[in-house]
Protein backbone atom coordinates (compact mmCIF):
# COMPACT_ATOMS: atom_id res chain seq x y z
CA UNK A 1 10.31 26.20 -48.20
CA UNK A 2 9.47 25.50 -44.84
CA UNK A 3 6.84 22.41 -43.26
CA UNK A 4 4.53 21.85 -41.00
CA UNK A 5 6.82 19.55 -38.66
CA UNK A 6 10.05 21.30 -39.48
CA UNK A 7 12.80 22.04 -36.87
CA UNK A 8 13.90 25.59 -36.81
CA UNK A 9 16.76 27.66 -34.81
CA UNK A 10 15.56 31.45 -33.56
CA UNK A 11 18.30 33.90 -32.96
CA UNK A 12 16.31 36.39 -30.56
CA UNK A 13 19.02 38.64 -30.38
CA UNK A 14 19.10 39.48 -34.16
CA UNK A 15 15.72 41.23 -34.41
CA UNK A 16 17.07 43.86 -36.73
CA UNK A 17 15.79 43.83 -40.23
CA UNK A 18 17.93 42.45 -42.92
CA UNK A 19 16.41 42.06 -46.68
CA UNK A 20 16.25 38.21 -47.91
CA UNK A 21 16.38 36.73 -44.32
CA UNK A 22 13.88 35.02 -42.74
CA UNK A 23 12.75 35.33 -39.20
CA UNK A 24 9.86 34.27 -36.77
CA UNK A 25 7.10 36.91 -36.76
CA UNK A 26 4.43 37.62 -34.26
CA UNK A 27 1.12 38.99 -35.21
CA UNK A 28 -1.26 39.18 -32.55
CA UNK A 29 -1.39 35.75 -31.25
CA UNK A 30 0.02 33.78 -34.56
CA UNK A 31 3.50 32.98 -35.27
CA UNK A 32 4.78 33.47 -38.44
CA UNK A 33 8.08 32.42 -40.21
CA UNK A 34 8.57 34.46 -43.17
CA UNK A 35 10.49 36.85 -45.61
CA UNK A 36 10.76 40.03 -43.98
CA UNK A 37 11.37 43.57 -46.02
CA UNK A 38 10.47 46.73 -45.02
CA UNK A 39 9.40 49.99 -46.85
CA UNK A 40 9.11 53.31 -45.26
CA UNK A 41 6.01 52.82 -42.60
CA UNK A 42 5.69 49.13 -43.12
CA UNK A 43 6.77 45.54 -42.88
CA UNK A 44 6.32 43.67 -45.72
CA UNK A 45 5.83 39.63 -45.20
CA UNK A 46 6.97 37.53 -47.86
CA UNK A 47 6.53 33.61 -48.68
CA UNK A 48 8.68 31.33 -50.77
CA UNK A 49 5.58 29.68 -51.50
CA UNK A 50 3.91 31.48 -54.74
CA UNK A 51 0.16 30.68 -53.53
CA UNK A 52 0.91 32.73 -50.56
CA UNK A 53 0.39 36.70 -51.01
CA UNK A 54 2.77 38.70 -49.26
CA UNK A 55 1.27 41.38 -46.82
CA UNK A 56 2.12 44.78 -45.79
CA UNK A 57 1.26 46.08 -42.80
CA UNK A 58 1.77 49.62 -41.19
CA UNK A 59 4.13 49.56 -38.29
CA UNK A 60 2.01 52.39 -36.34
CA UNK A 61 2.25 51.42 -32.73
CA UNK A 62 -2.32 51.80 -32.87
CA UNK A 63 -2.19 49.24 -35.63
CA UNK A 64 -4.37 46.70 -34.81
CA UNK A 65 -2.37 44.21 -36.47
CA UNK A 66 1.03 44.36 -34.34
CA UNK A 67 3.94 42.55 -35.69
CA UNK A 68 6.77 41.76 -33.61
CA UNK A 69 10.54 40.63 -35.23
CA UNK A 70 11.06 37.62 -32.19
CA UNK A 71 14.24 36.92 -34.34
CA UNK A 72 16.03 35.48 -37.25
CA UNK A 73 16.07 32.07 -38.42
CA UNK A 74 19.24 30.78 -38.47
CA UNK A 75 19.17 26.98 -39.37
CA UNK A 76 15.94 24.27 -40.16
CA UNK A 77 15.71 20.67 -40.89
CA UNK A 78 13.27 18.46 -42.00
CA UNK A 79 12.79 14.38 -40.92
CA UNK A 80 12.26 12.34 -43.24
């Protein structure tokens, strides 16, 4: 589970889906790092953290909510 304060490497070349990976997600003006899956018209955002619901939104370009894969996470650390 990722922190507020942790360190995180972006690969922005791999913005290609990939089921249990996590990568850095745009929606709108927010940054999200999350769980990405994908089921036929929609990306699905997923949390390790239980409280969080996971979302689905419709990848139709008029959405209102646009998400955008900036790329996968590759690596984080925490300081102590």
């Amino acid at each position: 589970e990722l922190k507020d304060g942790d360190t995180i490497l972006i690969d922005q070349s791999q913005r290609e889906i990939y089921i249990g990976k996590i990568y850095a997600v745009s929606i709108g003006q927010e940054v999200l790092i999350r769980y990405v899956d994908r089921t036929p018209g929609y990306i699905i955002l997923l949390s390790e953290n239980y409280l969080w619901n996971g979302i689905e939104i419709p990848m139709h370009q008029d959405s209102k909510e646009r998400v955008n894969i900036l790329g996968r996470v590759l690596w984080w650390c925490r300081n102590p």
